[in-house]
Protein backbone atom coordinates (compact mmCIF):
# COMPACT_ATOMS: atom_id res chain seq x y z
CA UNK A 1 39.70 -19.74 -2.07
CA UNK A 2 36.10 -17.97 -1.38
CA UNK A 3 33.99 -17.57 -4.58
CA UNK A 4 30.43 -15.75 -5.08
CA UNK A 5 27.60 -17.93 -6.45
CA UNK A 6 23.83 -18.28 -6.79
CA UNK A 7 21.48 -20.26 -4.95
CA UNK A 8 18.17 -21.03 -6.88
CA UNK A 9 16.19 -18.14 -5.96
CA UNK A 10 19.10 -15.75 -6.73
CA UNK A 11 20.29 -14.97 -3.63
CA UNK A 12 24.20 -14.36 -3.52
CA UNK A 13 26.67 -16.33 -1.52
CA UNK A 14 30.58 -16.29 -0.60
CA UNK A 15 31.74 -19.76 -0.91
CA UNK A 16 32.88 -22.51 0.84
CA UNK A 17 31.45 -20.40 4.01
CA UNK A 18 28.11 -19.99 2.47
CA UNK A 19 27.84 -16.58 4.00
CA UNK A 20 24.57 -14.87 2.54
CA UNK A 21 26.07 -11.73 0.92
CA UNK A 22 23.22 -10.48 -0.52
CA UNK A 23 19.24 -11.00 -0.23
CA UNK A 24 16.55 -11.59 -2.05
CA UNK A 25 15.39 -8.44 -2.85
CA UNK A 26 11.58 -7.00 -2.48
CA UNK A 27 8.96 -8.66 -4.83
CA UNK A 28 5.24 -8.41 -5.28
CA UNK A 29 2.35 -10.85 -4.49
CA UNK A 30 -0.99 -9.81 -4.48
CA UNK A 31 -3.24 -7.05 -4.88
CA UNK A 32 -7.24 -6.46 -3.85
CA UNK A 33 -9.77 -3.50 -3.78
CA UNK A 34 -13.03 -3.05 -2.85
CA UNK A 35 -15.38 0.00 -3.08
CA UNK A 36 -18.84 1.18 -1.28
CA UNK A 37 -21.51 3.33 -0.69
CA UNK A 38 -22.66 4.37 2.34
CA UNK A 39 -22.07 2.53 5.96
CA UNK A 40 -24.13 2.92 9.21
CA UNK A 41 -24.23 1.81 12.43
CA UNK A 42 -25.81 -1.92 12.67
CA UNK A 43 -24.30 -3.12 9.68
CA UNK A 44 -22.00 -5.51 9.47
CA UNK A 45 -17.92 -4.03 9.09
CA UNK A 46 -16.72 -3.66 5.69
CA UNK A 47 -14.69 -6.50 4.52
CA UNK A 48 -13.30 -8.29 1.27
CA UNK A 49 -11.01 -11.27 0.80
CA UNK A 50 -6.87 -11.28 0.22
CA UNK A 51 -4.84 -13.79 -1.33
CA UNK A 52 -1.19 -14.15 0.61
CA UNK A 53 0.53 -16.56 -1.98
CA UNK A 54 3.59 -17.82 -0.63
CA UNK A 55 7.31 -16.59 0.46
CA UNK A 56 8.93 -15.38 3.41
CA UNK A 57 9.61 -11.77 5.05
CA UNK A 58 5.63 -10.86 3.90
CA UNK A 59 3.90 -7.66 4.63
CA UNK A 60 0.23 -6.81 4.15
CA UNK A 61 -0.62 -3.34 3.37
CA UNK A 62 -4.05 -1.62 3.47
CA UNK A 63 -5.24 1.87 2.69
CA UNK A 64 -8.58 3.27 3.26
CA UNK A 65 -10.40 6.44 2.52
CA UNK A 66 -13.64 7.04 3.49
CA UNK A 67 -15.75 10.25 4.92
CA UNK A 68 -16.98 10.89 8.62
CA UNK A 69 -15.98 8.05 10.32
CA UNK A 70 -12.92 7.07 12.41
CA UNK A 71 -11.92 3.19 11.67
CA UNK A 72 -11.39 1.02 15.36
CA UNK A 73 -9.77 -1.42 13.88
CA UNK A 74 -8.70 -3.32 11.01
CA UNK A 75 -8.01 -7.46 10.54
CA UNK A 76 -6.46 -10.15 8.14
CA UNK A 77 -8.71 -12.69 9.67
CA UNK A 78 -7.83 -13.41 13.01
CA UNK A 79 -4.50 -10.79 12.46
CA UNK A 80 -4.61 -7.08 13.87
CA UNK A 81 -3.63 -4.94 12.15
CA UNK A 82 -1.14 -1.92 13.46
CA UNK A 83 -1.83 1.71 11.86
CA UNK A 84 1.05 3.23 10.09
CA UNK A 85 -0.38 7.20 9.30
CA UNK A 86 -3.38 8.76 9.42
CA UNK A 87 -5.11 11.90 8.33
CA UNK A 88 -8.06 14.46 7.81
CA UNK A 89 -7.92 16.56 4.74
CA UNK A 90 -9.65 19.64 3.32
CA UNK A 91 -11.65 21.14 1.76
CA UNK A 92 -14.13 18.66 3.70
CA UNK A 93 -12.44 18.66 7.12
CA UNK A 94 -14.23 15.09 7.66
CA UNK A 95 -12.35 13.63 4.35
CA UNK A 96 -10.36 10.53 6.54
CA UNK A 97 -6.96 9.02 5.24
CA UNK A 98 -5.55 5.75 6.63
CA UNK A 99 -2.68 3.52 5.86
CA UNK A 100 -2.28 -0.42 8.17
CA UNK A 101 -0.27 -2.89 7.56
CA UNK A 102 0.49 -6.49 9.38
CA UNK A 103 3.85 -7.94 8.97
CA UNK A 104 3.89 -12.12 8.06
CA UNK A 105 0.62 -12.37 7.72
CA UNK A 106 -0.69 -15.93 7.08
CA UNK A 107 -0.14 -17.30 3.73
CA UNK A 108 -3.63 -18.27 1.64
CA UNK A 109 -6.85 -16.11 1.50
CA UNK A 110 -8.58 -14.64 4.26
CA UNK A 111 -11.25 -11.37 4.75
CA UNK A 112 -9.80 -7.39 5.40
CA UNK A 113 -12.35 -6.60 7.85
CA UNK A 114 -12.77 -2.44 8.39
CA UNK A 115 -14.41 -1.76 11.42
CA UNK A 116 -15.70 1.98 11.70
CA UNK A 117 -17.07 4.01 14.70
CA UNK A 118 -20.06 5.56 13.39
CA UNK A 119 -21.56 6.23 9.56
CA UNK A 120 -19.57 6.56 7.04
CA UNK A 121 -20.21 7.84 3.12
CA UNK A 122 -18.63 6.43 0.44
CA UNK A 123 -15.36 4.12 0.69
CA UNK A 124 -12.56 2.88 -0.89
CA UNK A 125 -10.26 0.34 0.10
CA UNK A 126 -7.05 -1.34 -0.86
CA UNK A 127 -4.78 -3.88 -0.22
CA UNK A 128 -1.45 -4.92 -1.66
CA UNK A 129 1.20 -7.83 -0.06
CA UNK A 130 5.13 -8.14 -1.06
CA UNK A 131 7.40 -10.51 0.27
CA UNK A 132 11.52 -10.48 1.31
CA UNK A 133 10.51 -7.11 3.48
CA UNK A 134 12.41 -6.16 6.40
CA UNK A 135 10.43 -7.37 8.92
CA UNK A 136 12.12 -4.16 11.95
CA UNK A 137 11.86 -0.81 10.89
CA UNK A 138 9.90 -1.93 8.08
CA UNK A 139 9.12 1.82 6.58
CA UNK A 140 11.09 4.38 5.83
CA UNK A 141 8.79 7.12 5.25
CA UNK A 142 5.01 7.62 4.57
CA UNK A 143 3.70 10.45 2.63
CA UNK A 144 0.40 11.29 2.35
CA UNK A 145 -0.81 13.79 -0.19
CA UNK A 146 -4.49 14.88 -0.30
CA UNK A 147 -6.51 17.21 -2.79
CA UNK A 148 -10.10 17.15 -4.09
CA UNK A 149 -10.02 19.60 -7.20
CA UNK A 150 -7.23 19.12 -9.39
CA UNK A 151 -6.75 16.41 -12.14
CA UNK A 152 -3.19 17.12 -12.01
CA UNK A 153 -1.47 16.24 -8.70
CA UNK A 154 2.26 16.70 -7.86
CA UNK A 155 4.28 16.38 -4.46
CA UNK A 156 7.49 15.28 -3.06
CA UNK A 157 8.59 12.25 -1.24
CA UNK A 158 11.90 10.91 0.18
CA UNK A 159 14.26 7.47 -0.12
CA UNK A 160 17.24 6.66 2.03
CA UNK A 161 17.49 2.98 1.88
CA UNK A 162 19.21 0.75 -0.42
CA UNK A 163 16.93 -1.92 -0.47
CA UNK A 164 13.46 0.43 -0.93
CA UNK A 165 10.93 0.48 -2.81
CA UNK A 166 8.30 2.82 -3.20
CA UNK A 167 4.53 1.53 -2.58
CA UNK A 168 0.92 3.46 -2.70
CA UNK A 169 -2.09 3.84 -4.01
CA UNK A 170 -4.48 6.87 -5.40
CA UNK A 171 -8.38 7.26 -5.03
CA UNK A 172 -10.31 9.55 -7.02
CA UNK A 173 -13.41 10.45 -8.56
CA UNK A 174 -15.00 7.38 -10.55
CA UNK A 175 -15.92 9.02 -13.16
CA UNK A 176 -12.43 10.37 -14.65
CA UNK A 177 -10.88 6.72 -14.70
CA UNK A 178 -7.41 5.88 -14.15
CA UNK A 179 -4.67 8.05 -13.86
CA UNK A 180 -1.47 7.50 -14.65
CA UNK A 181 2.03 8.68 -12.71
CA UNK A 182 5.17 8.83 -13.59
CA UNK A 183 7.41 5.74 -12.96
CA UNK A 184 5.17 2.79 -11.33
CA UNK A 185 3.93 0.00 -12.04
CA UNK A 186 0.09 -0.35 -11.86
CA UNK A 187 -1.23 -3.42 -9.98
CA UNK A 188 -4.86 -2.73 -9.45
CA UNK A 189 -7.57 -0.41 -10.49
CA UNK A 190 -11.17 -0.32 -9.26
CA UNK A 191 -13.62 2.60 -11.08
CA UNK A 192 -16.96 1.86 -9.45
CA UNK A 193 -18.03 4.36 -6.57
CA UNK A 194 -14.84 5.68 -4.91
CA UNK A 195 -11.37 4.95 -8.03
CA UNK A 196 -8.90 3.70 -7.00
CA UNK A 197 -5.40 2.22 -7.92
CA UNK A 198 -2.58 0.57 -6.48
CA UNK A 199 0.72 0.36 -7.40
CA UNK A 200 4.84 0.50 -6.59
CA UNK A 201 8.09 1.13 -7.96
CA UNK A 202 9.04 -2.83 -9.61
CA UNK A 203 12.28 -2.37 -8.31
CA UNK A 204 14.40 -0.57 -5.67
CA UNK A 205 14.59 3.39 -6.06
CA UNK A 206 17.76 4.80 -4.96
CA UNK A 207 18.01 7.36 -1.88
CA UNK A 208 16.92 10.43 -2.87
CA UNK A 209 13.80 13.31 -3.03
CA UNK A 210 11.37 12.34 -5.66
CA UNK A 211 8.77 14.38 -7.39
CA UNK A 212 5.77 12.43 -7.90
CA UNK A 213 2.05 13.61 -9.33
CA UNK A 214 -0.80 11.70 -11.10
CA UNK A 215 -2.91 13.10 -14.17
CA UNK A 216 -5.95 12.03 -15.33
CA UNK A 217 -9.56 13.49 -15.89
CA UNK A 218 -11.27 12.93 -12.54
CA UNK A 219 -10.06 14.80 -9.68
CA UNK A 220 -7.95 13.14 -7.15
CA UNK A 221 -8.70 12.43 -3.48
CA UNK A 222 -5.52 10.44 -1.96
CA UNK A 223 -1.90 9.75 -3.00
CA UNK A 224 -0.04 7.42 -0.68
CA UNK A 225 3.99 7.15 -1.37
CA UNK A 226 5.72 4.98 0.80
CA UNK A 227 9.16 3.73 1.15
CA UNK A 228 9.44 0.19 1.94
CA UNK A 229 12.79 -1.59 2.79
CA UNK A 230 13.85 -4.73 1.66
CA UNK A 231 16.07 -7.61 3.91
């Protein structure tokens, strides 16, 4: 007679076959940021160290903003990176938007390295890595919301997995702090030249359109909302 149980990590299985049924679902591991000033030509490419912990079915994800400059390439030491979206904003047409990620990267700590293609003004970058991620047709979909006056920030963004969950980040004006937004979980925030914050959904959201916005007293520069789908 077949029976469910649990395995250690929680993952469910029909016995005697020991047919997976269900598993493991999304979880995260690490988050980094780093912020700058000003980058020109003949220096050397931005770059800041990431911690992969452990698991299986990893994903590294990294957003930058920056002004000016296009970005050649980005690396998790000797790992390329692949670009996921990217975008130019108003009201500075030069305001430049990007989101990368690299799928199993290697586990233990090694340096983001942005490279750009000419000068840049000032930068922020993040990084964030979860683990038991569908490793084909990894992202559902990637919205990228941009504004440069408002503390108070609202747009839309759309689910249809059953294993998502919903990843991003925001970058603002240092001076206002952090904002806050309705249903995440904060995992990083960085208020030195360029804020920024990172964070995700703790859990899987179910398909649907969402309304999302951030409030705060500085105005805001990027929100990312992306839907990420678990094994």
């Amino acid at each position: 007679m077949n029976e469910i149980k649990y395995n250690s990590t929680g993952q469910i299985y029909l016995s005697p076959t020991d047919t997976l049924l269900m598993a493991e679902p999304i979880s995260f591991d690490n988050a980094s940021m780093y912020s700058s000033n000003a980058w020109t030509i003949g220096q050397p490419p931005k770059h800041w160290p990431h911690t992969i912990t452990g698991g299986t079915d990893r994903v590294l994800i990294v957003y930058v903003f920056n002004t000016s400059a296009y970005i050649t390439s980005v690396t998790y030491g000797s790992q390329s990176m692949t670009l996921l979206k990217y975008k130019t904003s108003s009201p500075l047409a030069n305001w430049r938007h990007y989101c990368w990620y690299l799928l199993n990267p290697n586990i233990g700590t090694s340096e983001i390295t942005v490279t750009f293609d000419t000068n840049t003004g000032n930068c922020a970058f993040l990084a964030s890595s979860y683990c038991n991620v569908r490793q084909t047709n990894t992202f559902d979909t990637a919205v990228l919301l941009t504004n440069a006056v408002s503390t108070s920030f609202t747009g839309y963004t759309y689910a249809s997995g059953n294993t998502a969950w919903m990843v991003g980040c925001v970058t603002y004006n240092s001076s206002g702090g952090a904002l806050t937004y309705n249903g995440a979980t904060t995992r990083g925030v960085r208020n030195t030249v360029q804020g920024s914050q990172i964070y995700d959904s703790n859990g899987i959201i179910p398909p649907g359109l969402y309304n999302v916005y951030a409030t705060g007293s500085s105005a805001v520069n990027t929100m990312w909302f992306i839907s990420m789908n678990g094994n």
